[in-house]
Protein backbone atom coordinates (compact mmCIF):
# COMPACT_ATOMS: atom_id res chain seq x y z
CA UNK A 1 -113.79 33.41 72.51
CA UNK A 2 -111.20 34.41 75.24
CA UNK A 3 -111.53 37.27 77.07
CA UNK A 4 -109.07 40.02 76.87
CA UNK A 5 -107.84 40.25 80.81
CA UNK A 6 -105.33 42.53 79.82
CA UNK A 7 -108.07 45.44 78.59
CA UNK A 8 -109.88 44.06 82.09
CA UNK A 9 -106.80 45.13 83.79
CA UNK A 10 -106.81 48.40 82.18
CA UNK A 11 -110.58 49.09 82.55
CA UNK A 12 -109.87 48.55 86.62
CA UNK A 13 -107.02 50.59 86.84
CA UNK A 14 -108.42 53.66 85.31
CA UNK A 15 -111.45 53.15 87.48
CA UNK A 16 -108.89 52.99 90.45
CA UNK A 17 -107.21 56.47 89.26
CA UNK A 18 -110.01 58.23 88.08
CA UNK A 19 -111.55 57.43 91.42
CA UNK A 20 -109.53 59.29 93.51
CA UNK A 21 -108.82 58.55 97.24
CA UNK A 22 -106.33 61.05 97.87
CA UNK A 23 -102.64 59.55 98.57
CA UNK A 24 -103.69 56.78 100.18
CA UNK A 25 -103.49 53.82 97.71
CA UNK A 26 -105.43 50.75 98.07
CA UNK A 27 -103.74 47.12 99.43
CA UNK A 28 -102.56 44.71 96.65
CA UNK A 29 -101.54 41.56 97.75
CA UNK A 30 -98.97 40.29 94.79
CA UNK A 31 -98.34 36.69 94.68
CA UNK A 32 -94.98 36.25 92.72
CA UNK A 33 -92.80 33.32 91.90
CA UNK A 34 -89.51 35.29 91.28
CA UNK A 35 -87.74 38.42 90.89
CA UNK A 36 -87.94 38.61 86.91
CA UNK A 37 -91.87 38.39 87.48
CA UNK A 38 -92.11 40.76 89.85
CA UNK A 39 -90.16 43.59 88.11
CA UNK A 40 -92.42 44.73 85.31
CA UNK A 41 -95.35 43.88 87.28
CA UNK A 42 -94.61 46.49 89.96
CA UNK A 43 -93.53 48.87 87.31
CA UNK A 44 -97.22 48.71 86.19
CA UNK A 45 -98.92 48.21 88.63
CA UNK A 46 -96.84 50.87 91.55
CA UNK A 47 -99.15 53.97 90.67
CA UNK A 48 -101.97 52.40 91.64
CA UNK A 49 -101.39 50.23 94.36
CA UNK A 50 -99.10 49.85 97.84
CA UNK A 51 -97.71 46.62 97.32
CA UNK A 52 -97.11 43.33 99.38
CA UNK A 53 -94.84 40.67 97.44
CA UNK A 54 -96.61 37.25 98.39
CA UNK A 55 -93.96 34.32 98.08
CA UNK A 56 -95.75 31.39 98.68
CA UNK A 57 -93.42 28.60 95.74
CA UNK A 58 -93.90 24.86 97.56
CA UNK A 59 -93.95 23.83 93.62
CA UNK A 60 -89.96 25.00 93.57
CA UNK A 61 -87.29 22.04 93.43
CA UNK A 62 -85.11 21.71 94.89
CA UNK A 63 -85.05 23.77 98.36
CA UNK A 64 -81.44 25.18 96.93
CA UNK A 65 -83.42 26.87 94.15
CA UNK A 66 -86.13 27.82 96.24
CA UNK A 67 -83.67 29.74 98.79
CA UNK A 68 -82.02 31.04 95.46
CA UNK A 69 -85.39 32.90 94.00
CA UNK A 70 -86.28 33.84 96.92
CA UNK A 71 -82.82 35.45 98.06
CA UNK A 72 -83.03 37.17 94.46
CA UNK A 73 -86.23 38.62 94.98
CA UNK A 74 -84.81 40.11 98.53
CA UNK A 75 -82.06 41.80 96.76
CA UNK A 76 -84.00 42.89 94.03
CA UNK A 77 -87.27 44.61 95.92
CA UNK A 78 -84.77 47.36 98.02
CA UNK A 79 -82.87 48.52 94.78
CA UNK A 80 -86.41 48.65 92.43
CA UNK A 81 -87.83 50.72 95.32
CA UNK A 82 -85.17 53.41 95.61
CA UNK A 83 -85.17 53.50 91.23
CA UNK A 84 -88.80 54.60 91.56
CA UNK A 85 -89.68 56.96 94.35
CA UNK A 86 -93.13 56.86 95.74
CA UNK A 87 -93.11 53.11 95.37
CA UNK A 88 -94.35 51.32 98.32
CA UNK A 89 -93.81 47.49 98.80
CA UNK A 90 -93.21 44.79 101.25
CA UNK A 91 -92.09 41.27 101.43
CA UNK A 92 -93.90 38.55 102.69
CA UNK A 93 -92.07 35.21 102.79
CA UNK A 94 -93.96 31.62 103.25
CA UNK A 95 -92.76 28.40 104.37
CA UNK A 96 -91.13 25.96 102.13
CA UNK A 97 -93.49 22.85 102.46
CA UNK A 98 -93.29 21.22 98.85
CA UNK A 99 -96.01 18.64 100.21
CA UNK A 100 -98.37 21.03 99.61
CA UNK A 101 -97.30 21.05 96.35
CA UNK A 102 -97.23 17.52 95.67
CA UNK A 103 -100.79 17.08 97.51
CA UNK A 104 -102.29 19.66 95.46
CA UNK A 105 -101.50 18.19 92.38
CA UNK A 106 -101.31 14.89 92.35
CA UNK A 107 -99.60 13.81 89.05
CA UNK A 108 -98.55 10.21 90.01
CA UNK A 109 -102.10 9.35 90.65
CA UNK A 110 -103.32 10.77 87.74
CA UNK A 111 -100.21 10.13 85.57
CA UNK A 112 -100.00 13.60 85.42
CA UNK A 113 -95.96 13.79 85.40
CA UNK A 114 -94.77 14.37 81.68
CA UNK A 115 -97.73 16.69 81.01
CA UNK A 116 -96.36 19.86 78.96
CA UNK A 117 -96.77 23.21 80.64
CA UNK A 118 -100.38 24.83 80.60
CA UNK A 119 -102.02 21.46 81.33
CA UNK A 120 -104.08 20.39 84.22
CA UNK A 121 -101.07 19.77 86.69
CA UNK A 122 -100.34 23.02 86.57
CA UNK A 123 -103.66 24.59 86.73
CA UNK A 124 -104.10 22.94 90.36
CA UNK A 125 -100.56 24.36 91.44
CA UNK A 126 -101.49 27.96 89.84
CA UNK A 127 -104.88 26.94 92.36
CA UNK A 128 -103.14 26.02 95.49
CA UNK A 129 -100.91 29.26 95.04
CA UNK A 130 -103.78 31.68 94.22
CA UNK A 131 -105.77 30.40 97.30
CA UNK A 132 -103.25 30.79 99.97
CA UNK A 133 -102.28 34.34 98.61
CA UNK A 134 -106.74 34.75 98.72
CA UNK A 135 -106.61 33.33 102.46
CA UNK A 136 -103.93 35.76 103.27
CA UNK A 137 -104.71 38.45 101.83
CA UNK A 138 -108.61 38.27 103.06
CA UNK A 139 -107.14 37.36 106.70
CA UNK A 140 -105.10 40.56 106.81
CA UNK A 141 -107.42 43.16 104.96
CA UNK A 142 -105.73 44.07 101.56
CA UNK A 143 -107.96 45.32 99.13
CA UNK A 144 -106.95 43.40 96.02
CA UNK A 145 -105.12 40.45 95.01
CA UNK A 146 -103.74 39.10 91.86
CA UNK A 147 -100.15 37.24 90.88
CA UNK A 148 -97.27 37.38 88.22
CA UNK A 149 -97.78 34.35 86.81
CA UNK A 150 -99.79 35.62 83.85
CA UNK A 151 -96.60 36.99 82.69
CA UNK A 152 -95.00 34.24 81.46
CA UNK A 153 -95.61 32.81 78.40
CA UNK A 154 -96.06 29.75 79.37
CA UNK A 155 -98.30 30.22 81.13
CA UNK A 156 -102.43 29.95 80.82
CA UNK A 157 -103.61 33.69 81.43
CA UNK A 158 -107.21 32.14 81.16
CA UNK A 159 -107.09 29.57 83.53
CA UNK A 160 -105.61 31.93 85.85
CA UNK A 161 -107.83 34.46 85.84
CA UNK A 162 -110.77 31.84 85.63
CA UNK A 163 -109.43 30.89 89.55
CA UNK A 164 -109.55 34.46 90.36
CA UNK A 165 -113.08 34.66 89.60
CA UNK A 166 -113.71 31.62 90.76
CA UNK A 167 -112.25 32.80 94.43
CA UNK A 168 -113.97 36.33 94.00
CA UNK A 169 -117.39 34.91 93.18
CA UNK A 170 -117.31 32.24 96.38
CA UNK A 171 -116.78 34.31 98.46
CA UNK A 172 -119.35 36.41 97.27
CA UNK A 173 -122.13 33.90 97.55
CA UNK A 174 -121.36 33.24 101.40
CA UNK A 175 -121.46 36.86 102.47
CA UNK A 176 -117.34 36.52 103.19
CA UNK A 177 -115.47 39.87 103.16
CA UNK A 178 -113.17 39.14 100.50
CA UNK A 179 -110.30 41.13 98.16
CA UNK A 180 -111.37 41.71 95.00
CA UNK A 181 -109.34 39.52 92.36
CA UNK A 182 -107.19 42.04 89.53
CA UNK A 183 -107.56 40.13 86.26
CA UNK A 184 -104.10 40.58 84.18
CA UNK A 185 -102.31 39.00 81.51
CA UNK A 186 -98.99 40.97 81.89
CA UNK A 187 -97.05 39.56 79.45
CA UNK A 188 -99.68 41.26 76.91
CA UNK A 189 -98.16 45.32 75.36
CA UNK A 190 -94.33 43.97 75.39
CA UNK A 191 -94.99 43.22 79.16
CA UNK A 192 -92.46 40.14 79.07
CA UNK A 193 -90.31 42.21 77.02
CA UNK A 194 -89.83 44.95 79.57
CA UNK A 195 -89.73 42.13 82.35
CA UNK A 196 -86.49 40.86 80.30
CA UNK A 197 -85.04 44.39 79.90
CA UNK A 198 -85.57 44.80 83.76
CA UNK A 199 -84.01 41.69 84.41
CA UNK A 200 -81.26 42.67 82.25
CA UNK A 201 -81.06 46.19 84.03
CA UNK A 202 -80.72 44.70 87.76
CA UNK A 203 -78.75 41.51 86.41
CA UNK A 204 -81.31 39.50 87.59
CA UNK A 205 -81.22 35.38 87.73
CA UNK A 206 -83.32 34.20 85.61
CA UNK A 207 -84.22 30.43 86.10
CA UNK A 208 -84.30 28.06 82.63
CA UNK A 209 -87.62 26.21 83.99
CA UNK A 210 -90.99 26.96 85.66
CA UNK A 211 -89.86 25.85 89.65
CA UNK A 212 -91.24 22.12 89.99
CA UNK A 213 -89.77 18.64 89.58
CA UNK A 214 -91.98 17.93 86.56
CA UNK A 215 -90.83 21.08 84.80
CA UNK A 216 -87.39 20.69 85.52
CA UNK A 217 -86.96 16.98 83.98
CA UNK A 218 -89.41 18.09 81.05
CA UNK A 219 -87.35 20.93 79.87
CA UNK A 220 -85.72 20.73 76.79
């Protein structure tokens, strides 16, 4: 049976509230692939958290669509902040290495190439994103991690949160000080709906395939 990460989300973030803490929010460390991602997923999760925006794509092709995203998401963050006052969140930007990407996952070796979306090509890129966003949010102290991917439709909301865990409960076992991993499954409650009315809102560009080369020739 599959678990219901959405509810799991929930469950933690009436924990968070009914927890108190004053006005000092805890440190989420988002990892987000674009701006249409990003939107409802702040919307949500804003009350409960001080946001950093984690853009760490090497899967995106080509570097002209990489700059694109990313220059969308800068334009985006400033104007969503000043709609919703109290909002706090910050932009971290990676280097564009799609080697990493391609390193990662592999798919000429293991003829991995015209495998539809959800497969095991892209669980190892959701993996290679969701570690570096673990490794930088552990190295600089947030509280919490997660990323927007679960809001996509096509994407696997269990395998994603599966890597979570997975991340959560190793560093567990070697005595690591680590963020604690927010299960989600945005999409779920109209979730991509309001990301499309957001994106609709902000006029927002919103891309007609996942990021990667394999996506982009596969796409009908």
């Amino acid at each position: 049976m599959k678990e219901n990460f959405h509810a799991l989300c929930e469950k933690i973030l009436e924990s968070l509230k009914n927890g108190g803490g004053g006005d000092k929010k805890p440190r989420l460390l988002l990892h987000a692939c674009c701006a249409p991602c990003s939107s409802y997923t702040m919307e949500f999760l804003g009350r409960y958290f001080d946001i950093t925006i984690y853009y760490y794509n090497p899967n995106i092709h080509p570097k002209e669509e990489y700059a694109r995203r990313l220059d969308e998401l800068k334009g985006f963050l400033p104007r969503f902040l000043a709609a919703n006052d109290g909002m706090k969140a910050a932009l971290q930007e990676c280097d564009y290495n799609p080697d990493e990407f391609f390193g990662a996952v592999q798919a000429e070796r293991d003829n991995l190439q015209d495998e539809p979306e959800r497969g095991e090509r892209c669980r190892r890129c959701y993996k290679l994103r969701m570690q570096k966003a673990w490794e930088y949010a552990r190295q600089n102290n947030f509280d919490w991690f997660t990323t927007t991917l679960s809001i996509s439709p096509h994407k696997d909301a269990q395998k994603i949160n599966q890597l979570g865990r997975d991340l959560e409960e190793a560093a567990a076992k070697t005595c690591v000080r680590s963020p604690k991993f927010l299960y989600s499954d945005f999409k779920k409650k109209n979730g991509y709906k309001r990301s499309l009315e957001l994106s609709k809102e902000y006029g927002l560009y919103r891309q007609d395939y996942c990021g990667c080369v394999y996506s982009m020739k596969n796409k009908s």
